[in-house]
Protein backbone atom coordinates (compact mmCIF):
# COMPACT_ATOMS: atom_id res chain seq x y z
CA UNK A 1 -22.23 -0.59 19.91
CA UNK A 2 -20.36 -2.75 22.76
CA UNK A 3 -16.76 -2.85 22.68
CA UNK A 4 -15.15 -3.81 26.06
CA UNK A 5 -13.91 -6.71 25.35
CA UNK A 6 -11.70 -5.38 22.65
CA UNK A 7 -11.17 -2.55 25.37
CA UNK A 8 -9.87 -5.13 27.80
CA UNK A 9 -7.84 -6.87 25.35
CA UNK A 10 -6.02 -3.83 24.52
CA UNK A 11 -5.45 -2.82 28.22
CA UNK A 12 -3.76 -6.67 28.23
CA UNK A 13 -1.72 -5.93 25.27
CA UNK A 14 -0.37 -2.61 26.34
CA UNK A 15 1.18 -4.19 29.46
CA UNK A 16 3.57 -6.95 26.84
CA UNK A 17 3.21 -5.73 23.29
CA UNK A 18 4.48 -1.53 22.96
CA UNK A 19 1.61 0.83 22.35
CA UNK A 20 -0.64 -2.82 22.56
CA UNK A 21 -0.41 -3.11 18.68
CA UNK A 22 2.48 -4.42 16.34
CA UNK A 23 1.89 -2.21 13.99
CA UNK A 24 1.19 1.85 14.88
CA UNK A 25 -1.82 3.15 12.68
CA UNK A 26 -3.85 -0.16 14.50
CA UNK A 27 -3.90 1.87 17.82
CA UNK A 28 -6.94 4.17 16.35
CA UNK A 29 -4.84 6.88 18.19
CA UNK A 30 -5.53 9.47 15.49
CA UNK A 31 -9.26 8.97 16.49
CA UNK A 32 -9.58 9.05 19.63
CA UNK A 33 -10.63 5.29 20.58
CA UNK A 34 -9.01 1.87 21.32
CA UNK A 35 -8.36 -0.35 18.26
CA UNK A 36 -10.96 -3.23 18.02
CA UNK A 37 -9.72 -6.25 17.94
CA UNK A 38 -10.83 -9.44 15.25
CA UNK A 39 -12.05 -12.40 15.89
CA UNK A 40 -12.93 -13.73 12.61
CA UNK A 41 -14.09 -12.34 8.93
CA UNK A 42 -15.44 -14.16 5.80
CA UNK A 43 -16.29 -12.36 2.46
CA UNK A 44 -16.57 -8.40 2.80
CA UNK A 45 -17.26 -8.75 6.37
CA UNK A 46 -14.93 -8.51 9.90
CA UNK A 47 -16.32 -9.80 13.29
CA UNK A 48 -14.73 -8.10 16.55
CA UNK A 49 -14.17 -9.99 19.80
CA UNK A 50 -17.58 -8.18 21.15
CA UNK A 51 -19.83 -9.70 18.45
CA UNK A 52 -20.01 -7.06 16.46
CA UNK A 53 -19.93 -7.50 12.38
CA UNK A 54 -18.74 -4.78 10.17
CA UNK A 55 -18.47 -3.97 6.18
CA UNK A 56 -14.49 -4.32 5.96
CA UNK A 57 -12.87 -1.20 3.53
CA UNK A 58 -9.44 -1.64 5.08
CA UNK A 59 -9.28 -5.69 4.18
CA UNK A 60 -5.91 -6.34 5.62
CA UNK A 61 -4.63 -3.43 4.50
CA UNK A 62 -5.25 -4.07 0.77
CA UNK A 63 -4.31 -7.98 0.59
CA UNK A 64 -7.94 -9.57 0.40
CA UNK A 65 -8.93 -8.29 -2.93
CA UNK A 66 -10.77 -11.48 -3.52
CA UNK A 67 -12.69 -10.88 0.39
CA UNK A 68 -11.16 -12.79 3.69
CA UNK A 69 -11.54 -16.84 3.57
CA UNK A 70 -11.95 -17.33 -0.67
CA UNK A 71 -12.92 -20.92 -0.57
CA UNK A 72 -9.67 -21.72 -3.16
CA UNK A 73 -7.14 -19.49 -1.43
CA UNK A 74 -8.43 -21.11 2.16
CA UNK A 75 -7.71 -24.88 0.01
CA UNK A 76 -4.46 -23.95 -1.29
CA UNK A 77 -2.78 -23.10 1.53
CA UNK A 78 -4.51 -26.12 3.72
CA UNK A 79 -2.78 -28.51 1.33
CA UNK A 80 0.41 -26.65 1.15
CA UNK A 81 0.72 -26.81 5.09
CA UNK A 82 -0.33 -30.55 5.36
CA UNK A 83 3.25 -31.09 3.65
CA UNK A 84 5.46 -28.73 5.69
CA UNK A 85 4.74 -24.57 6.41
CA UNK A 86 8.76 -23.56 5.30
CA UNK A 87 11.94 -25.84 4.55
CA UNK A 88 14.43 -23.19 3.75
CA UNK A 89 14.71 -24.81 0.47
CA UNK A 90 13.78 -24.07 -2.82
CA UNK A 91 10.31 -24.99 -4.21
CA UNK A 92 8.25 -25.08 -7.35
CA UNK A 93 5.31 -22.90 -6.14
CA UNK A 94 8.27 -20.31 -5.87
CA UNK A 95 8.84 -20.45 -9.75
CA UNK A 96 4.95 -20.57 -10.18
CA UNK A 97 4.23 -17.55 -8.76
CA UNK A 98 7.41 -15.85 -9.88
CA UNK A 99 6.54 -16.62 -13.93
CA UNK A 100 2.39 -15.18 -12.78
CA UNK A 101 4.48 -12.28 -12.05
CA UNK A 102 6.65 -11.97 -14.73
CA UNK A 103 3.58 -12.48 -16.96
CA UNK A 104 1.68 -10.04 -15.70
CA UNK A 105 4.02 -7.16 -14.33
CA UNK A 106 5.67 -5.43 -17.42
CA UNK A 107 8.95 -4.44 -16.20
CA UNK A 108 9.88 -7.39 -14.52
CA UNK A 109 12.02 -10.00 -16.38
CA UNK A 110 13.32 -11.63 -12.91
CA UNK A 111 11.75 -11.59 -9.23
CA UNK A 112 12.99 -12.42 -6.26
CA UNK A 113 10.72 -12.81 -3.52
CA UNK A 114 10.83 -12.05 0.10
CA UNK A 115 8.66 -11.45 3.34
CA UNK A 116 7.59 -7.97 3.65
CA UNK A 117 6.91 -4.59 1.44
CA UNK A 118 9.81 -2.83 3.48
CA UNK A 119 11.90 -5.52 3.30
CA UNK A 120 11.33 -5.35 -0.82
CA UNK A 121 11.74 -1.69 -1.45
CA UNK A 122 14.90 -1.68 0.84
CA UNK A 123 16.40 -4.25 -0.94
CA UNK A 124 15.34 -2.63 -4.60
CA UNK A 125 17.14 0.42 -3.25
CA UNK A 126 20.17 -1.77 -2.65
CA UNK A 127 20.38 -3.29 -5.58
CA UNK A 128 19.97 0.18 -7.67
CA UNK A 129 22.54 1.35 -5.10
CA UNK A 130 24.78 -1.61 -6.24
CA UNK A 131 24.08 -1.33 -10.35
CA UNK A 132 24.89 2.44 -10.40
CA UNK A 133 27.43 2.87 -8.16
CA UNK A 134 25.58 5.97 -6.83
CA UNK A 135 24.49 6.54 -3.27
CA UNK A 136 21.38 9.29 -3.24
CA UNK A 137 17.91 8.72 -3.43
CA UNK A 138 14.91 10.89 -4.25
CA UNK A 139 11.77 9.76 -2.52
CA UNK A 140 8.79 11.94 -2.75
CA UNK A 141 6.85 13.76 0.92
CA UNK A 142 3.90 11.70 1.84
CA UNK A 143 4.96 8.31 0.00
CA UNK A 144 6.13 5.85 2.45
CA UNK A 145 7.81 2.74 1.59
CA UNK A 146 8.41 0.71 4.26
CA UNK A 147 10.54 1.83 7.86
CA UNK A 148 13.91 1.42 6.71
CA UNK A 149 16.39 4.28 7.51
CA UNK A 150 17.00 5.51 4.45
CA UNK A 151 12.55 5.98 3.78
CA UNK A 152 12.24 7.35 7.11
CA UNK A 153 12.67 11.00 6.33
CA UNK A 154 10.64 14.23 5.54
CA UNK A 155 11.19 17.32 3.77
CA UNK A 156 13.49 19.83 5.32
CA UNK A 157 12.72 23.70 4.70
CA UNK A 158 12.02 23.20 1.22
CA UNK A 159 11.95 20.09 -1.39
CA UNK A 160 15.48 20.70 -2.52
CA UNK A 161 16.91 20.37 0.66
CA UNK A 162 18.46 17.27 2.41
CA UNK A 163 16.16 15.13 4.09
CA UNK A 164 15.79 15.45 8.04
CA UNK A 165 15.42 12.02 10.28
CA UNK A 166 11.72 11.47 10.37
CA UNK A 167 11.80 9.07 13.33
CA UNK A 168 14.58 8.96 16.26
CA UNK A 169 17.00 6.34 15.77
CA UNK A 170 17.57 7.20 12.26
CA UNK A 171 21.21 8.57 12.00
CA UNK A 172 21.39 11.97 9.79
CA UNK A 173 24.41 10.48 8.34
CA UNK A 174 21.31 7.92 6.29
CA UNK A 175 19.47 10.49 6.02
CA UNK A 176 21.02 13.15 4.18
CA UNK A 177 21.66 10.44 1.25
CA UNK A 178 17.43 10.59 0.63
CA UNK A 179 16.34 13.81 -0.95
CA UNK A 180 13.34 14.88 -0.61
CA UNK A 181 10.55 16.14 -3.85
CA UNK A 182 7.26 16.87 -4.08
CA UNK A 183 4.38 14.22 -5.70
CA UNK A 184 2.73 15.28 -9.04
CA UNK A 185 5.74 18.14 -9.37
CA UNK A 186 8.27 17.03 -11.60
CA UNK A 187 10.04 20.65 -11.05
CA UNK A 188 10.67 19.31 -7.73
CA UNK A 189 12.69 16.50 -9.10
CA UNK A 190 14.55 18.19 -11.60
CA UNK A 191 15.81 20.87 -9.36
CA UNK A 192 17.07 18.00 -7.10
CA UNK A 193 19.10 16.12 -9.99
CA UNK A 194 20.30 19.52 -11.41
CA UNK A 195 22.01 20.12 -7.85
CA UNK A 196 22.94 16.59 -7.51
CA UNK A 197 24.37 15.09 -10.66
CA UNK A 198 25.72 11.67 -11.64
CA UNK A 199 25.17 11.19 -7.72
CA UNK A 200 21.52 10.05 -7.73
CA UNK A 201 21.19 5.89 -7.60
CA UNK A 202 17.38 5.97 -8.07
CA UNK A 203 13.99 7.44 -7.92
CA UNK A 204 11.45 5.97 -5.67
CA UNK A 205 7.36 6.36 -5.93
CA UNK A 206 4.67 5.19 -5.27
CA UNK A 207 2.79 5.63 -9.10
CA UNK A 208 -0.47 5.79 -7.03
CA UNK A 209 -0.05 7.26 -4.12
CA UNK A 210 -1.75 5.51 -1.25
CA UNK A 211 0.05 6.68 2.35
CA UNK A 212 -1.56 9.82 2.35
CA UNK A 213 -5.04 9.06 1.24
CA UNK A 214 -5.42 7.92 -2.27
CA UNK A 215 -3.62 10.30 -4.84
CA UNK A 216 -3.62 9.89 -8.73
CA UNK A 217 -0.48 10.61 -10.47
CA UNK A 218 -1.41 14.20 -12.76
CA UNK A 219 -1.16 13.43 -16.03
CA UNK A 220 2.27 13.81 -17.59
CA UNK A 221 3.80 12.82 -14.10
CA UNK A 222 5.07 9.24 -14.34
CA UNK A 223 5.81 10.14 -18.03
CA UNK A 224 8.11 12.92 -16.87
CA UNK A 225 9.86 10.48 -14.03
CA UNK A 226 10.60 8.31 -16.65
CA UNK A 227 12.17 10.85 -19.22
CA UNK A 228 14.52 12.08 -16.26
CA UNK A 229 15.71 9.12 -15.17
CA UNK A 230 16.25 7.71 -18.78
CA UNK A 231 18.42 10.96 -19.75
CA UNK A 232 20.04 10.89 -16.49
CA UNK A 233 20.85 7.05 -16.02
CA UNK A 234 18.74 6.80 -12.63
CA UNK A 235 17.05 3.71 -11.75
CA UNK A 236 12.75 4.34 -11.60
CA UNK A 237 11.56 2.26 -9.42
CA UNK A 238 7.69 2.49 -8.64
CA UNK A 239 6.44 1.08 -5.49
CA UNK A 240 3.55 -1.28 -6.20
CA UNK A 241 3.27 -2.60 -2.63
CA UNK A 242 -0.32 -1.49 -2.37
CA UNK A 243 -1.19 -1.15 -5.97
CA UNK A 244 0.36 -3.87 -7.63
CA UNK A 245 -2.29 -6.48 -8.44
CA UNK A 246 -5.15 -3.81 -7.30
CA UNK A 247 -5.47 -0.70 -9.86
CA UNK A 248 -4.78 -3.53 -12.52
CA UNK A 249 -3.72 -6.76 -13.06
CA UNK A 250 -0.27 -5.76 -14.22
CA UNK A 251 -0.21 -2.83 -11.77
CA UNK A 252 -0.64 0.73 -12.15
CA UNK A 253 2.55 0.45 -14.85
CA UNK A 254 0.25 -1.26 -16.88
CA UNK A 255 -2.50 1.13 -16.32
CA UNK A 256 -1.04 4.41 -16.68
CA UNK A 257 1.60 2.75 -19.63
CA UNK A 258 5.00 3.97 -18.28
CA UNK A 259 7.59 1.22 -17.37
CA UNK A 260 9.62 1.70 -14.32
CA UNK A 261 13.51 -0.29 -14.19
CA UNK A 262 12.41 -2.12 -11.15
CA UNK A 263 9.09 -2.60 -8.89
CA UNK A 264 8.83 -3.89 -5.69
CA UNK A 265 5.42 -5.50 -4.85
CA UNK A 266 3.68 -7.43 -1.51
CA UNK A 267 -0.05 -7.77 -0.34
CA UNK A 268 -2.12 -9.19 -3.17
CA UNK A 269 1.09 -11.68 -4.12
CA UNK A 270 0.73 -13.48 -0.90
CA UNK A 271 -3.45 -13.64 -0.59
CA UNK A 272 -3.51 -12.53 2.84
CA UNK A 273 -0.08 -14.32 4.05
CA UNK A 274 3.04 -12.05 4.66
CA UNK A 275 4.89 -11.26 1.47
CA UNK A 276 6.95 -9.34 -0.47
CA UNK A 277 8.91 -9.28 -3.88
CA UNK A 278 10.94 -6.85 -5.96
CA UNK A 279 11.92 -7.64 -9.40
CA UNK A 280 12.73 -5.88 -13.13
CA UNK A 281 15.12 -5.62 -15.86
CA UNK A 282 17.11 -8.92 -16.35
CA UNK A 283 20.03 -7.05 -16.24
CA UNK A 284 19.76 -5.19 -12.99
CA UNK A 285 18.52 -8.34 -11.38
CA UNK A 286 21.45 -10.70 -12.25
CA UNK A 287 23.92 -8.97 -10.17
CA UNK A 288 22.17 -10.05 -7.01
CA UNK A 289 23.45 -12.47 -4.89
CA UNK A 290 24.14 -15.46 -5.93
CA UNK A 291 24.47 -14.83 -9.26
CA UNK A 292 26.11 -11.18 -8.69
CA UNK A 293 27.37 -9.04 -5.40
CA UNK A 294 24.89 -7.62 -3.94
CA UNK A 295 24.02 -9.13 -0.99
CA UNK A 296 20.17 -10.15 0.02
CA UNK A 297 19.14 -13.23 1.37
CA UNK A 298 16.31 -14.52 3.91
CA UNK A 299 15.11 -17.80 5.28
CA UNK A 300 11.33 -17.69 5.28
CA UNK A 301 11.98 -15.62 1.55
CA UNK A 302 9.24 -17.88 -1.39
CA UNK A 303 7.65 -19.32 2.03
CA UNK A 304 5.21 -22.24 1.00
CA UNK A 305 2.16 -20.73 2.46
CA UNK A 306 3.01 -17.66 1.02
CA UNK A 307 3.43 -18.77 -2.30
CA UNK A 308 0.64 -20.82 -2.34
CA UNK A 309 -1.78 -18.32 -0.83
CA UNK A 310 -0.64 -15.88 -3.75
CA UNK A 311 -1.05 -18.38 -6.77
CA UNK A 312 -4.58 -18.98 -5.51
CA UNK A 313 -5.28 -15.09 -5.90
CA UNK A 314 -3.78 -14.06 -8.78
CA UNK A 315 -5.64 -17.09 -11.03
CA UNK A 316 -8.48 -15.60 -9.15
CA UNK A 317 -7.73 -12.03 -10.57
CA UNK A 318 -7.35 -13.52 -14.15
CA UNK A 319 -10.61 -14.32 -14.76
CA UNK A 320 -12.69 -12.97 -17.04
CA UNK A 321 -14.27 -9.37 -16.03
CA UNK A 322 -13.01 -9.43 -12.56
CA UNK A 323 -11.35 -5.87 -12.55
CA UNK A 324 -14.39 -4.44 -14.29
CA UNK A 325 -16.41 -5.78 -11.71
CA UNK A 326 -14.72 -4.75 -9.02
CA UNK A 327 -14.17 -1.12 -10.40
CA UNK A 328 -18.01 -0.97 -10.78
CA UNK A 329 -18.42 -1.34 -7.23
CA UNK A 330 -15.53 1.02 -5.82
CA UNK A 331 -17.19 3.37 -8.30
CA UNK A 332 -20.18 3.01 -6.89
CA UNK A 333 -19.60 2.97 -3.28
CA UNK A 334 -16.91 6.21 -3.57
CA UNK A 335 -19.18 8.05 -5.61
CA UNK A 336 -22.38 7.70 -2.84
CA UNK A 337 -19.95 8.75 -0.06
CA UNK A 338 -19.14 11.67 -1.87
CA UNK A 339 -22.51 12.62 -2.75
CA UNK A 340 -23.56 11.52 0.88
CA UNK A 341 -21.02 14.37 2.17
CA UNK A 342 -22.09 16.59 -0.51
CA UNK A 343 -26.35 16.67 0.11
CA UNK A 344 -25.57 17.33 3.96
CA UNK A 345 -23.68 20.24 3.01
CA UNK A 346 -19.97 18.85 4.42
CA UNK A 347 -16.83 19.86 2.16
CA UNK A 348 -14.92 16.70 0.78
CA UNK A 349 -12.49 15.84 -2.22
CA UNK A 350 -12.95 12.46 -3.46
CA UNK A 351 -10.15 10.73 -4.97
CA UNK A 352 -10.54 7.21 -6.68
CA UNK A 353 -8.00 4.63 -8.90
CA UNK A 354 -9.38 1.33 -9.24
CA UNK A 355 -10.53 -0.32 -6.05
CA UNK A 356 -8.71 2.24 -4.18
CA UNK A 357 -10.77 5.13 -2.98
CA UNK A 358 -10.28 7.97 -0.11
CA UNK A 359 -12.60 10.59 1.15
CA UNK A 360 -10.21 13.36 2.35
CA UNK A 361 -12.21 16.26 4.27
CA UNK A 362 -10.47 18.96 2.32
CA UNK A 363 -12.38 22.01 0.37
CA UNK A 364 -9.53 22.23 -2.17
CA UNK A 365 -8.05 19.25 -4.25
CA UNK A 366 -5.73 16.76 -2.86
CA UNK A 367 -3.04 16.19 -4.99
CA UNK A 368 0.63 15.92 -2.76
CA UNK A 369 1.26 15.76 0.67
CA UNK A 370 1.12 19.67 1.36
CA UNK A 371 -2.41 19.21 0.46
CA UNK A 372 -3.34 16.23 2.29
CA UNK A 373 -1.68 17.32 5.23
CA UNK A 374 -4.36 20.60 5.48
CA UNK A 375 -7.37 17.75 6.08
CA UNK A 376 -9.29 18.39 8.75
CA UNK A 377 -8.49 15.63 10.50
CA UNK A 378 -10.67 16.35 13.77
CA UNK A 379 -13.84 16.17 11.30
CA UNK A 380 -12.38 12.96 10.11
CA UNK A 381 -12.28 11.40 12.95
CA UNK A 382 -16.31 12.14 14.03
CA UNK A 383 -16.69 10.57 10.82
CA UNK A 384 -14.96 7.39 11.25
CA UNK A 385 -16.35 6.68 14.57
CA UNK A 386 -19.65 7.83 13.42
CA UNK A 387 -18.98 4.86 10.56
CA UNK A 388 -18.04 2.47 12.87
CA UNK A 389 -21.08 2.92 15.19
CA UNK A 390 -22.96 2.19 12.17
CA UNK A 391 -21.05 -1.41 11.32
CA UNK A 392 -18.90 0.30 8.38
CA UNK A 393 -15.05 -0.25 9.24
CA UNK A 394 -12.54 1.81 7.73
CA UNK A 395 -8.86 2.55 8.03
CA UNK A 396 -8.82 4.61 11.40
CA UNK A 397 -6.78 7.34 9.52
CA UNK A 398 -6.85 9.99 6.99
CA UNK A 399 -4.27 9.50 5.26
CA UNK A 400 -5.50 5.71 4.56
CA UNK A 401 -6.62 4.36 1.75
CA UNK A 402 -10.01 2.36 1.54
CA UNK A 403 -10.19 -1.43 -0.53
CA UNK A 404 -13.24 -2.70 -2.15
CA UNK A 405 -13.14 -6.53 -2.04
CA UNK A 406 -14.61 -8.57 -4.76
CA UNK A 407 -16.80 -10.25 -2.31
CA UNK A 408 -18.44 -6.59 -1.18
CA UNK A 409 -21.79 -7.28 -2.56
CA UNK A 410 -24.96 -4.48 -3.98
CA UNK A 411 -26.10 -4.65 -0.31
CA UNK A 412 -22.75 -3.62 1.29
CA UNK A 413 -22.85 -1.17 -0.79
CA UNK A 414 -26.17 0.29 -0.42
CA UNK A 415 -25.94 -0.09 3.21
CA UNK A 416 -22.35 1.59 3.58
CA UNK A 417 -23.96 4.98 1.50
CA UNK A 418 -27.16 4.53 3.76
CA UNK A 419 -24.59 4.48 6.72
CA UNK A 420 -22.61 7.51 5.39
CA UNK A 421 -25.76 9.59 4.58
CA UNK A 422 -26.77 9.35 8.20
CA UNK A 423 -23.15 10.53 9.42
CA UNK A 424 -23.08 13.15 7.42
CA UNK A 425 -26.29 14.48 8.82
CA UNK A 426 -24.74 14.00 12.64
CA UNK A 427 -21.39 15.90 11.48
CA UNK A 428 -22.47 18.47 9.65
């Protein structure tokens, strides 16, 4: 399969644009290659600058649930721009989406919207900041939410130590006010609120993990987050950036039944258009600016395209049978990659919520970061340029999560399979 003109475009790119991307895990440095670059998609499908057409699993990084260029989302946000793109003003589609929210997501009573996941979780973490009066935060290895300073951190020598600045530039000062636990081990948490008490503003998580592959929560896990922070008077806030909208209609809250105080959202909210929004109890949400102190504020925040792009996909998502459908096919598709892996002989652990699937090259179950983090990422990589050769795209990392679209069809589906039971053969 050709690809020098993406190679030349990202030889251009490198010379203006750092590392030629604008975002890192686009540089396909983790396997080996130069990122392609997109000319067009429609449906379940991508197109590259070199012709090429490929079975999209990464779909914007989650956003197209509905597949690239839906005829209605395409319509709505046509007519929206034929009256203005952003007027730093308030508008009614802002309201529209906000009650689709409010509707569907069960612990949010208010919402305020805004332009970006990290832009939401950092200002949830503000506000919870603001409500208790409390500076720490517990965020769990593995989960990432978003590059402010505060997320940017890693485990130190153990989980009940400070956190350690994960990325230069990040002053230790920030980071010793994150603590770090471990995903799916509540014993992790409570030793961390037993050594920090009535200090602790709020507990961040993502309820399904999806920064280091795709990770259920065990059962008992969100349950036990919730008792703590209940009994303890920290704010939970769950981190539905990438599964808000995509495990469930009302999120994975509404899947897995445990109600966080606050949950910050993005992707599926804004149909393919950048996006963010945190929201939750009434109570939290009314002191922030104007209405209360803490400060938040930003001008392209309930952008018109935006808004309409997002009202377009979640009436989409409300129709009848659409998350039954689409769990049929991620089913499907994760199910044949596994078995794929497992007829040619090649160790894999499968993980699956919804339309959120990950193949992690692992002989032992994946279930926190320590886990994850013993892939074998080298085999991963033969894999996922082994994929790509064959016209399946997916995310160019292990510690990705893959997206089935409602527009991948029976064929995608048999063809991806078909694809991975001939990669398997040349790996194994």
């Amino acid at each position: 399969m050709n690809h020098e003109r993406s190679s030349f475009l990202f030889q251009q790119a490198k010379s203006s644009i750092p590392g030629g991307v604008n975002s890192p895990v686009r540089a396909f440095k983790s396997v080996g290659a130069d990122p392609l670059f997109i000319k067009k998609a429609a449906g379940s499908h991508i197109y590259d600058e070199d012709g090429n057409e490929f079975i999209d699993y990464v779909g914007s990084w989650g956003p197209m649930i509905a597949g690239h260029c839906h005829p209605e989302v395409i319509k709505a946000v046509q007519e929206t721009m034929a009256s203005g793109a952003s007027f730093g003003a308030p508008t009614e589609r802002e309201t529209t989406l906000a009650n689709l929210i409010i509707e569907a997501v069960p612990s949010i009573e208010m919402v305020r919207m805004v332009s970006s996941g990290t832009e939401a979780t950092m200002s949830a973490i503000r506000l919870a900041r603001g409500y208790t009066g409390r500076d720490k935060i517990i965020k769990f290895s593995g989960c990432y939410h978003g590059h402010a300073d505060s997320l940017l951190v890693k485990a130190g020598s153990g989980a009940a130590t400070f956190g350690v600045p994960d990325s230069p530039g990040v002053p230790a000062a920030v980071a010793r006010l994150t603590l770090i636990a471990e995903y799916n081990s509540l014993q992790s948490v409570r030793n961390l609120v037993a050594e920090n008490r009535d200090s602790i503003a709020c507990i961040i998580v993502e309820p399904v993990a999806g920064n280091m592959g795709t990770i259920p929560p065990r059962d008992g896990f969100l349950e036990g987050l919730r008792q703590i922070c209940t009994s303890e008077g920290i704010i939970l806030i769950f981190d539905e950036v990438m599964s808000g909208f995509r495990v469930a209609f009302g999120g994975a809250q509404a899947l897995f039944g445990v109600t966080p105080d606050m949950t910050t959202l993005g992707k599926i909210i804004g149909g393919g258009l950048p996006v963010g929004a945190f929201g939750g109890k009434r109570e939290i949400m009314e002191i922030l600016s104007p209405s209360g102190g803490v400060y938040q504020a930003g001008t392209l925040s309930g952008n018109p395209l935006a808004m309409s792009a997002g009202i377009a996909t979640l009436n989409i998502l409300k129709q009848p049978g659409f998350y039954k459908a689409i769990e049929d096919k991620s089913r499907a598709v994760a199910d044949g990659i596994r078995k794929a892996a497992m007829n040619a002989g090649y160790p894999v652990y499968s993980t699956r919520v919804g339309s959120m699937f990950c193949t992690f090259f692992s002989k032992e179950e994946v279930y926190d970061w320590p886990t994850a983090s013993r892939c074998d990422t080298g085999s991963f990589a033969k894999y996922f340029l082994a994929m790509l050769n064959e016209g399946v795209y997916l995310a160019p990392s292990q510690f990705e999560t893959a997206f089935v679209s409602a527009a991948h069809s029976e064929a995608d589906i048999e063809s991806t399979i078909a694809a991975a039971i001939r990669c398997f053969k040349l790996i194994a």
